[in-house]
Each structure stands twice: as C-alpha cells, then as structure tokens.
C-alpha atoms as a PDB file:
ATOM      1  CA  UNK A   1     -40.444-162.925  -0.989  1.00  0.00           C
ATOM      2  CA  UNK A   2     -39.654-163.941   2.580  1.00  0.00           C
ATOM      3  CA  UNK A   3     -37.007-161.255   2.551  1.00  0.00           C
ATOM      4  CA  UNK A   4     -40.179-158.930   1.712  1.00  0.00           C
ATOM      5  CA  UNK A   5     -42.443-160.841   4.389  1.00  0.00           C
ATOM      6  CA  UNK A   6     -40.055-160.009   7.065  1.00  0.00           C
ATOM      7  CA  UNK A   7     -39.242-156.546   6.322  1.00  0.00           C
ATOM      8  CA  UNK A   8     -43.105-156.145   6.583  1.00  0.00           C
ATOM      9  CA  UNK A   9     -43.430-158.023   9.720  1.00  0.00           C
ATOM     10  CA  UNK A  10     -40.019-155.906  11.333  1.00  0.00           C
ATOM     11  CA  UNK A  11     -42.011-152.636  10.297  1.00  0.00           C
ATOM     12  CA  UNK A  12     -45.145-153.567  11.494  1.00  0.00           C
ATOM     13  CA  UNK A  13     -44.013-154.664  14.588  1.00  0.00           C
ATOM     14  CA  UNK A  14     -42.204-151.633  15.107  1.00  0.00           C
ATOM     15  CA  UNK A  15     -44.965-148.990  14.414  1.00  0.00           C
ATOM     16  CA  UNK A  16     -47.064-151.291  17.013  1.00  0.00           C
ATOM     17  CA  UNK A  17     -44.617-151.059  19.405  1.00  0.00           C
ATOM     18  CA  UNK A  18     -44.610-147.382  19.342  1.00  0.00           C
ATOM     19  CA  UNK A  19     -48.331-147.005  19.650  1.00  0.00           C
ATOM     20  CA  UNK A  20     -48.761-149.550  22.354  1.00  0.00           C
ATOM     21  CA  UNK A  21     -45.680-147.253  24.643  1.00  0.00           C
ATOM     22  CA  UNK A  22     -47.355-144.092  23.264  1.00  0.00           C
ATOM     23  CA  UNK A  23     -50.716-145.085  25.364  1.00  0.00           C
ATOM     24  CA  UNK A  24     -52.370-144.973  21.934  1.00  0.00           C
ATOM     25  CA  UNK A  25     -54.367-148.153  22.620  1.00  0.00           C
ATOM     26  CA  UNK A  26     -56.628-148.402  25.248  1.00  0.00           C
ATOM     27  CA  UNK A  27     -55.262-150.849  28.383  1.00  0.00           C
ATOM     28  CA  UNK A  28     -57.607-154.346  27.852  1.00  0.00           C
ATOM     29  CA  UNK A  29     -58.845-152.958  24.447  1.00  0.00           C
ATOM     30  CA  UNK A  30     -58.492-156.157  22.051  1.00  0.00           C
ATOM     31  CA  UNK A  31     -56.704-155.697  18.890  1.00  0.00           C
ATOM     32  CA  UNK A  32     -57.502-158.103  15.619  1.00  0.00           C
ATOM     33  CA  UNK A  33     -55.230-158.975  12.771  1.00  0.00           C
ATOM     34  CA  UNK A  34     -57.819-157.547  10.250  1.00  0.00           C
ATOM     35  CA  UNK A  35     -58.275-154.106  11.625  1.00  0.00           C
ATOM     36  CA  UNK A  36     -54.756-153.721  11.972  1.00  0.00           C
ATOM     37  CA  UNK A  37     -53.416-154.942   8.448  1.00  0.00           C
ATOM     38  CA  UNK A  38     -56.332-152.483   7.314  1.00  0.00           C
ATOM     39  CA  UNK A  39     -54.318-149.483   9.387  1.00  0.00           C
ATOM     40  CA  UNK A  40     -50.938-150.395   8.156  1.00  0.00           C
ATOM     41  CA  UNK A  41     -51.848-151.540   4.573  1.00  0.00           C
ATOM     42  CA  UNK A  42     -50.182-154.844   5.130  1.00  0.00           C
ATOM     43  CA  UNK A  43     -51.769-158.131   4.868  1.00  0.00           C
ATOM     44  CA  UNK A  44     -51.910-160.394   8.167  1.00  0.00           C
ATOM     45  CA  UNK A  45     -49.316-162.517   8.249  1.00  0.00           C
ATOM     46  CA  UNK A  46     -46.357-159.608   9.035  1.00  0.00           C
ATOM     47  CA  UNK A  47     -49.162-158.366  11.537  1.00  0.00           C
ATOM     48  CA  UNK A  48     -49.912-161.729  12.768  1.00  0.00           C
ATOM     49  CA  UNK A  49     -45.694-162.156  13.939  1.00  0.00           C
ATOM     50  CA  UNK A  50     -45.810-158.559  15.294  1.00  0.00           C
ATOM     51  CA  UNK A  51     -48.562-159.402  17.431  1.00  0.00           C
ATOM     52  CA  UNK A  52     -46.659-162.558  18.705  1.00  0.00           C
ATOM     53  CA  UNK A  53     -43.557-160.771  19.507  1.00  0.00           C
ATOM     54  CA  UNK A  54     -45.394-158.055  21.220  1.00  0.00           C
ATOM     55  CA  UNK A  55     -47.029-160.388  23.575  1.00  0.00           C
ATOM     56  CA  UNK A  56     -42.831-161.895  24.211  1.00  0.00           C
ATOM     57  CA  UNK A  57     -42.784-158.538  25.192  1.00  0.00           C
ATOM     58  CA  UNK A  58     -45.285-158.042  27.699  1.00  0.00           C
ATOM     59  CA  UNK A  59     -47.154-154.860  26.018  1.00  0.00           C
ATOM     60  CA  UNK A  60     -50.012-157.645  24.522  1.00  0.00           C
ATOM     61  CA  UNK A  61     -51.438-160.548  26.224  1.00  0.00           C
ATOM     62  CA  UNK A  62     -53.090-163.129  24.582  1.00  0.00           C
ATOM     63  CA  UNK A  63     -56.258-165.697  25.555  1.00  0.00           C
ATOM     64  CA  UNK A  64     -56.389-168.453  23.752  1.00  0.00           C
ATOM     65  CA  UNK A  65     -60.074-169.111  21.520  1.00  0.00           C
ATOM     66  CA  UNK A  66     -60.319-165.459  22.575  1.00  0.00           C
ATOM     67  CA  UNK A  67     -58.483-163.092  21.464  1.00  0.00           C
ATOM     68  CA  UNK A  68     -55.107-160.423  21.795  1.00  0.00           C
ATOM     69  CA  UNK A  69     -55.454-157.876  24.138  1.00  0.00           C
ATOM     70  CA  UNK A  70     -53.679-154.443  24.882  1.00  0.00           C
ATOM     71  CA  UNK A  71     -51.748-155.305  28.378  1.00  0.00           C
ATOM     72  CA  UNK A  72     -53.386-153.995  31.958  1.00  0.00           C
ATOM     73  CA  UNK A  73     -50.838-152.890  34.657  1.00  0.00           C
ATOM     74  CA  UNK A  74     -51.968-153.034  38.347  1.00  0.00           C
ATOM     75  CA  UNK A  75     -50.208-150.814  40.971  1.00  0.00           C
ATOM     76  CA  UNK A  76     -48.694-154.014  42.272  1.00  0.00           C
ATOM     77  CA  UNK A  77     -47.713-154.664  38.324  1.00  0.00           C
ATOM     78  CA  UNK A  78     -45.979-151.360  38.317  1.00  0.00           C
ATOM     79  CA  UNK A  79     -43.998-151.967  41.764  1.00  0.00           C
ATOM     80  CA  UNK A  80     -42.536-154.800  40.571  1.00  0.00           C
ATOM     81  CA  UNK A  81     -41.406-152.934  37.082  1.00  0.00           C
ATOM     82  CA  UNK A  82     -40.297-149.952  38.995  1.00  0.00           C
ATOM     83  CA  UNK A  83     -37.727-152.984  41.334  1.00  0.00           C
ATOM     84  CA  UNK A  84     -36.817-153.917  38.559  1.00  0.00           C
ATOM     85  CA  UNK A  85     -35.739-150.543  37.384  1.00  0.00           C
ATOM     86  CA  UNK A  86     -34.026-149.973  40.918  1.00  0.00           C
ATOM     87  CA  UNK A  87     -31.767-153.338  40.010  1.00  0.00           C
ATOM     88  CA  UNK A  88     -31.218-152.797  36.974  1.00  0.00           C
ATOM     89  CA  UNK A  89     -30.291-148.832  36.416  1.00  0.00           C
ATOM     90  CA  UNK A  90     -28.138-148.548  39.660  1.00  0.00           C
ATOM     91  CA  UNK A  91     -26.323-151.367  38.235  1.00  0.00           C
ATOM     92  CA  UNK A  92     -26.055-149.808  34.872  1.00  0.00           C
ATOM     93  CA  UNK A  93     -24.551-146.515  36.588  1.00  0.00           C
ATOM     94  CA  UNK A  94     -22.463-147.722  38.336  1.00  0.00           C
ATOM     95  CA  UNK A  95     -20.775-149.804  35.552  1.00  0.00           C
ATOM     96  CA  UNK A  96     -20.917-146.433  33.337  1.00  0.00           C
ATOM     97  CA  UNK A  97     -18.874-144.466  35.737  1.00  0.00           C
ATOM     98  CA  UNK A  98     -16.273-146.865  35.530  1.00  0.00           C
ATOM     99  CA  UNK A  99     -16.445-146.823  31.754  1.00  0.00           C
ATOM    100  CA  UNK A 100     -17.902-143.649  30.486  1.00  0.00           C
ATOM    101  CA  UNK A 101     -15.834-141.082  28.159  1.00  0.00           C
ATOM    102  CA  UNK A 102     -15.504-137.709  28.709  1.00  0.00           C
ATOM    103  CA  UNK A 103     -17.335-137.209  25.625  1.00  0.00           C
ATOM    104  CA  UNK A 104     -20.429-139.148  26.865  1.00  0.00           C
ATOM    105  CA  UNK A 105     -20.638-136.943  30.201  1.00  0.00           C
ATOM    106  CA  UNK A 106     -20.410-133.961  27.952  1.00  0.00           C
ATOM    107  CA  UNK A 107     -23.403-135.472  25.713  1.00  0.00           C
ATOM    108  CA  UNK A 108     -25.183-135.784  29.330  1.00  0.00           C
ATOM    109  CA  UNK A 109     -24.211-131.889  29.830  1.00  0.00           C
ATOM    110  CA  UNK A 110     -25.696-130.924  27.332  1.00  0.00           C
ATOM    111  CA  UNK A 111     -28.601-133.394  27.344  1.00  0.00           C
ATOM    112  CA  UNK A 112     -29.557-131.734  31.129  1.00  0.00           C
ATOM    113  CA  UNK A 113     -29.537-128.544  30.347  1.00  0.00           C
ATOM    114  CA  UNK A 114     -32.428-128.862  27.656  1.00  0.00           C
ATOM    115  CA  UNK A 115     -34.101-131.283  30.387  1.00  0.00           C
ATOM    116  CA  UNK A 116     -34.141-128.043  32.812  1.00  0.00           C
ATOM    117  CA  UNK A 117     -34.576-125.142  29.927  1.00  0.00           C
ATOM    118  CA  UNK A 118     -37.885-124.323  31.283  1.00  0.00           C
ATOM    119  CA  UNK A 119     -37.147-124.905  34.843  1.00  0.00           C
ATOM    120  CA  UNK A 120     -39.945-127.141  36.707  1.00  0.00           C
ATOM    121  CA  UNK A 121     -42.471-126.410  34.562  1.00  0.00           C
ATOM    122  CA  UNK A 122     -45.372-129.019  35.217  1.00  0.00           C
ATOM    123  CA  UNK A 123     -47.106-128.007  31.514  1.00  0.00           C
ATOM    124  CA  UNK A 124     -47.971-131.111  29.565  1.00  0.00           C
ATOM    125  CA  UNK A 125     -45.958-129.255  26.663  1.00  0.00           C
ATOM    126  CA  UNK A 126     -43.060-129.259  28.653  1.00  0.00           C
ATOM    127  CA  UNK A 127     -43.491-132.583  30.224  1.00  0.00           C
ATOM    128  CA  UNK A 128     -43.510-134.634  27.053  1.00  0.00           C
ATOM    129  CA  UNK A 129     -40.695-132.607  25.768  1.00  0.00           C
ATOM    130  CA  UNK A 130     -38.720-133.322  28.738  1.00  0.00           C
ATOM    131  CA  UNK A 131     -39.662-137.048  28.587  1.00  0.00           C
ATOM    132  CA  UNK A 132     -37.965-137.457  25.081  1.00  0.00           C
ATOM    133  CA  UNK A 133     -35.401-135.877  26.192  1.00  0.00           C
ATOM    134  CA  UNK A 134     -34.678-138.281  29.711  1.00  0.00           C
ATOM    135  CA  UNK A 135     -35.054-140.975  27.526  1.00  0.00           C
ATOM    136  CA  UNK A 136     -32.321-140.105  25.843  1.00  0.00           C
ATOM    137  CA  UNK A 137     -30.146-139.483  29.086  1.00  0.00           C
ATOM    138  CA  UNK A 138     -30.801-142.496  30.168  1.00  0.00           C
ATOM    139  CA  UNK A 139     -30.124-144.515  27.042  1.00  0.00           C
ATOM    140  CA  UNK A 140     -26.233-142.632  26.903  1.00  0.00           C
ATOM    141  CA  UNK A 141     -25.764-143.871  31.014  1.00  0.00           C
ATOM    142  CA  UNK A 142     -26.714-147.843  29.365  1.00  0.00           C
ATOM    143  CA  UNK A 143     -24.902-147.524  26.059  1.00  0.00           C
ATOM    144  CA  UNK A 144     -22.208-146.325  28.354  1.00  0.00           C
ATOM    145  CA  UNK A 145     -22.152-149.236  30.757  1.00  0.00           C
ATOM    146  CA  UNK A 146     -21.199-151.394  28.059  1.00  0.00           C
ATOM    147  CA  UNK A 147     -23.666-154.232  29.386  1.00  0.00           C
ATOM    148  CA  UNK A 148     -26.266-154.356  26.422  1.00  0.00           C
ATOM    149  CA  UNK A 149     -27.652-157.659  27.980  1.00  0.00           C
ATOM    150  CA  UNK A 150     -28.977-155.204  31.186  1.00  0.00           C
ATOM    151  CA  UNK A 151     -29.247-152.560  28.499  1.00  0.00           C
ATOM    152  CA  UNK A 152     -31.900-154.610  26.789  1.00  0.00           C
ATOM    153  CA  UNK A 153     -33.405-155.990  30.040  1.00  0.00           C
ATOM    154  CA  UNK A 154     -34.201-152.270  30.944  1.00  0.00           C
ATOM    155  CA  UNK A 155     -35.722-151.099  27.772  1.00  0.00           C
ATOM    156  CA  UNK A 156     -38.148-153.555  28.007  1.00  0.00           C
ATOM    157  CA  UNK A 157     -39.024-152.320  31.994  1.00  0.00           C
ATOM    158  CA  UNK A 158     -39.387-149.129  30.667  1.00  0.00           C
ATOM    159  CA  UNK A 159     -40.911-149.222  27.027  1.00  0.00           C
ATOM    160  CA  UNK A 160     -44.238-149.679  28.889  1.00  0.00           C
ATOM    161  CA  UNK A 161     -47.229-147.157  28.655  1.00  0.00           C
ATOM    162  CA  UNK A 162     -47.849-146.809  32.602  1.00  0.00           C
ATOM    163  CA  UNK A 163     -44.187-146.381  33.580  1.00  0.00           C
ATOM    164  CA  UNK A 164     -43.739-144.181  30.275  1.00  0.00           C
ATOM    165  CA  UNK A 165     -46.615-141.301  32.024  1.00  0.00           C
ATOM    166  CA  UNK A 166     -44.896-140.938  34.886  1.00  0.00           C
ATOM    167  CA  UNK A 167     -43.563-137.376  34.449  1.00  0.00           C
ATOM    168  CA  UNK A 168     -47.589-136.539  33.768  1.00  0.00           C
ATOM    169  CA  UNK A 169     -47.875-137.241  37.870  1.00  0.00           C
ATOM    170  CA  UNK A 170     -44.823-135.361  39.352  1.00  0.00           C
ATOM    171  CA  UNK A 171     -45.427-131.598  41.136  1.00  0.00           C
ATOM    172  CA  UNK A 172     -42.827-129.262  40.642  1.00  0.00           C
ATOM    173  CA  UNK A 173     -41.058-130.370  43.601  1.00  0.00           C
ATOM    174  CA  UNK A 174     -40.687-133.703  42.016  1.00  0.00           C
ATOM    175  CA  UNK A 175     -39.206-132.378  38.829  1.00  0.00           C
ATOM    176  CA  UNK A 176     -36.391-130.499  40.457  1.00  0.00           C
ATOM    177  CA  UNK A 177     -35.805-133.248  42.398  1.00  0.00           C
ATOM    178  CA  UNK A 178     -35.405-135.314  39.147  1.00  0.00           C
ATOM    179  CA  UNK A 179     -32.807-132.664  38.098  1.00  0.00           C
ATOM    180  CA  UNK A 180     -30.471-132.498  40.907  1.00  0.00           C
ATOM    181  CA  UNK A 181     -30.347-136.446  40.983  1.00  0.00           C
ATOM    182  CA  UNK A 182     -29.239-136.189  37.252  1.00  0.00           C
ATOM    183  CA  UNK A 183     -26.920-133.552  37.968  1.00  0.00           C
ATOM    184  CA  UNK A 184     -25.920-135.652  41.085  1.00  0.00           C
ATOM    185  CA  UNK A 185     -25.040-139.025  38.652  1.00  0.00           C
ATOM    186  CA  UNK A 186     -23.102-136.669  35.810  1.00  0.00           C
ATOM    187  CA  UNK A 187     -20.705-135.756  39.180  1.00  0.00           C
ATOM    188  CA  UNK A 188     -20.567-139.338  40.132  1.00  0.00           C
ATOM    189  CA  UNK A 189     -19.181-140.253  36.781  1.00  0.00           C
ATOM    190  CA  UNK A 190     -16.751-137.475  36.652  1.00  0.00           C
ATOM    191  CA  UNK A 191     -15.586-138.594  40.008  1.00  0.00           C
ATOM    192  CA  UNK A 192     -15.243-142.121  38.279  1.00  0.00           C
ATOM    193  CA  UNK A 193     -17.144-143.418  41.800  1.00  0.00           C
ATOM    194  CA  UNK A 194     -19.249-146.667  40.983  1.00  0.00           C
ATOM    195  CA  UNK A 195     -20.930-146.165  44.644  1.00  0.00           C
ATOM    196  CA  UNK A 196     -22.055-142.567  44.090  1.00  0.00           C
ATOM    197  CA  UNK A 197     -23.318-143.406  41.157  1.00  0.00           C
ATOM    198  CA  UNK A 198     -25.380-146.546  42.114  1.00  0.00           C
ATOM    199  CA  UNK A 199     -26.481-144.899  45.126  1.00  0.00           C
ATOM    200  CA  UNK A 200     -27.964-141.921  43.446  1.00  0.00           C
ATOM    201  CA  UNK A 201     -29.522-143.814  40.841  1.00  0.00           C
ATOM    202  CA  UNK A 202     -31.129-146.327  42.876  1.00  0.00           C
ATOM    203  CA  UNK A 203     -32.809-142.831  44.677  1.00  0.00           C
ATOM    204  CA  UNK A 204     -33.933-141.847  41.529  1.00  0.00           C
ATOM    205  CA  UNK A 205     -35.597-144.398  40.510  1.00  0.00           C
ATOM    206  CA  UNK A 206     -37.429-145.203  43.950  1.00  0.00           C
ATOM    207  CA  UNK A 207     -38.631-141.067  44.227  1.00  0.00           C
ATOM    208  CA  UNK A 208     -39.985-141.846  40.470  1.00  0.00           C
ATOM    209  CA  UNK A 209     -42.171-144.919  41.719  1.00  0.00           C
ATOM    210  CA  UNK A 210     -43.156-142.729  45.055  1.00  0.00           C
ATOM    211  CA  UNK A 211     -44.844-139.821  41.925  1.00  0.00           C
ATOM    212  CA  UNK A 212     -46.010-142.738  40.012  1.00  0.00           C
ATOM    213  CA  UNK A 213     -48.222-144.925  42.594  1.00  0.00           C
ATOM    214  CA  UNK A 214     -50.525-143.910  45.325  1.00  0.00           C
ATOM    215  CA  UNK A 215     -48.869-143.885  48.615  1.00  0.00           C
ATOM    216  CA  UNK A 216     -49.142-146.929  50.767  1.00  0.00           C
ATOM    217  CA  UNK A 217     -49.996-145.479  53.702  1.00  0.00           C
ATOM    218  CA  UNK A 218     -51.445-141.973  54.553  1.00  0.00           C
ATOM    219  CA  UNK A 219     -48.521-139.753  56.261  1.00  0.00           C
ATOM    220  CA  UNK A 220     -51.066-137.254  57.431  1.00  0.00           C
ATOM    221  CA  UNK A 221     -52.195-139.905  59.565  1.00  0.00           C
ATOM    222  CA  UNK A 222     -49.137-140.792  61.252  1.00  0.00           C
ATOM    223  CA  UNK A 223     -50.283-143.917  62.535  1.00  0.00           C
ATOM    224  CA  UNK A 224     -49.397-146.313  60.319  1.00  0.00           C
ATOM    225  CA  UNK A 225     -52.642-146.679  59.120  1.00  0.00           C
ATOM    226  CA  UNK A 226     -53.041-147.847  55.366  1.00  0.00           C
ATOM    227  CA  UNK A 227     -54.264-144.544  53.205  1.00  0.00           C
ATOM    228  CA  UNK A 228     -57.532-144.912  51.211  1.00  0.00           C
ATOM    229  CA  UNK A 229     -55.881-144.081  48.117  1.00  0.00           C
ATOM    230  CA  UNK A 230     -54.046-147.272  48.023  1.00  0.00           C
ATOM    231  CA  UNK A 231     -56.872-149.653  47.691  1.00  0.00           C
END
C-alpha cells in the first residue's frame, strides 16, 4: 500500500506541476485538497504531499489557518529569476563546451533548425511550438555540462509560469535575435571556447529579461528619467 500511496502522490504531483508551468491556474487563485483529488480521482493524501512539494518548489505558497495558493511573481520577482538564469546558464555553457560530443552539437543542429522553420514568425502557433522546442535546446546544453546539481538549480528558475510566456512578448526582432545567439553558442562549442560560450549565453539570457519586463527607464526620453511603464 505505501508503494501504491506514493506512486499516487509522484503522479499527482507531477500532473500539478505541469498545470501550474502551463499558466493553467490562475496566479493567487487558492487551490484545496478536495477539489483537486475530485480532478485527479485520487483521494487527498497523494494530493496533500504534492501540494507540499510544490510549495518546496516555489510554484505554491502556503498561509497557514488559510489556505494554498497558486504563486504571484512581481517584476522585481522575475529580475531576480531571470539573475539567476544569467549565473546559472552561462555557467552551464561554458562547462558544455568543454564537455559536449559532437553528437550533442549535431542534436543542437538539428534542434535549431526546427526552432527557425518558420522564420520569426510572432504567431502564437508558432510561438508555443518554438517554446517546446528551446526547451529542449536548452536541456541538451545542461545535460551536456555534466553539472546536474546547476542542471537542477535551473529547471526550477525556469519551470515557472511567468518566465515560461516569455516568447508570447518578443517582436520579430527579438526572435531572430534569439536565433543568432543560439547559432552563436552551437559555434562556441565547436570551437571548444568556454568564454564564447559563457559570454553569449549570459547575452541571451539578459535580451530575454529586456522582452520579458517593462523597461526601467523610457529611452525615448533620453534623460534618464524612470518610464511610466515600470511602475
């Protein structure tokens, strides 16, 4: 039976997980152990641990006499995730291009050129599609650093709802941008350079926090003043 229990509690946890990155629930919404066993079919105790280890995770938070609650991410939230990010994946590539196999940066090959099948196209069809599919670049670059402690550390900066709809915000401009860094990394690693790689990755990352978060300050002012947007 607690082989059963846990099996439950693994699966239920899982097909939470993917909901809460999906956007699926909405950001403060609470969530109860009785509506959810009623979803999955389960009864509440496997809900009850999935619950607990999504709130280890950060996607739930938890008020004691209150309730659990679906995680809210301010812009300054989201800065600090996207640092993160800049630490950790620049990091990550450069380790991989001192360790990644010739049949990894052909996987990557062939990964990019479905990423930029149908060009910059700023569709929402084409957006998720291409989101999948970065994902998965981005997972070969970490399972190639051979650091699954960092590895680990950076799925759980990016498994997060907000940082997961950033492609939905980028102009076209954006998108190729996004391309030529990846196409800029896959060179680094053929060149076996740890500094290329680390360099272009850290730009990466900091022109996809630029898309995702309103500006700080208003360059069509020029003066330094802050821009309305940015609250």
């Amino acid at each position: 039976m607690a082989g059963a229990s846990s099996t439950s509690a693994s699966d239920a946890y899982e097909i939470l997980r993917g909901r809460l990155v999906r956007g699926d629930f909405r950001a403060g919404g609470r969530l109860t152990e009785e509506q959810l066993a009623l979803e999955l079919h389960v009864s509440r105790t496997p809900i009850r641990e999935a619950l607990r280890r999504l709130v280890s995770d950060g996607l739930l938070r938890f008020v004691p006499n209150v309730g659990t609650f679906v995680a809210s991410w301010t812009d300054d939230d989201i800065r600090d995730l996207f640092d993160l990010r800049v630490l950790l994946e620049s990091n990550i590539a450069s380790l991989a291009a001192q360790r990644i196999s010739n049949a990894e940066i052909d996987r990557l090959l062939v990964i990019q050129d479905q990423i930029e099948l149908q060009g910059p196209d700023i569709s929402t069809e084409n957006l998720q599609r291409i989101n999948g599919l970065n994902r998965e670049f981005h997972r070969v670059i970490s399972a190639a650093s051979g650091s699954a402690r960092m590895s680990e550390m950076l799925s759980n900066a990016i498994e997060i709802p907000i940082v997961q709809q950033t492609f939905a915000r980028y102009t076209r401009e954006q998108l190729s941008r996004s391309f030529g860094h990846h196409r800029e990394v896959i060179d680094a690693f053929v060149a076996g350079d740890a500094e290329w790689a680390r360099d272009v990755m850290s730009c990466h990352v900091r022109a996809a926090r630029v898309a995702r978060l309103p500006p700080r300050r208003d360059p069509a002012k020029g003066d330094g003043s802050p821009s309305s947007a940015a609250g």
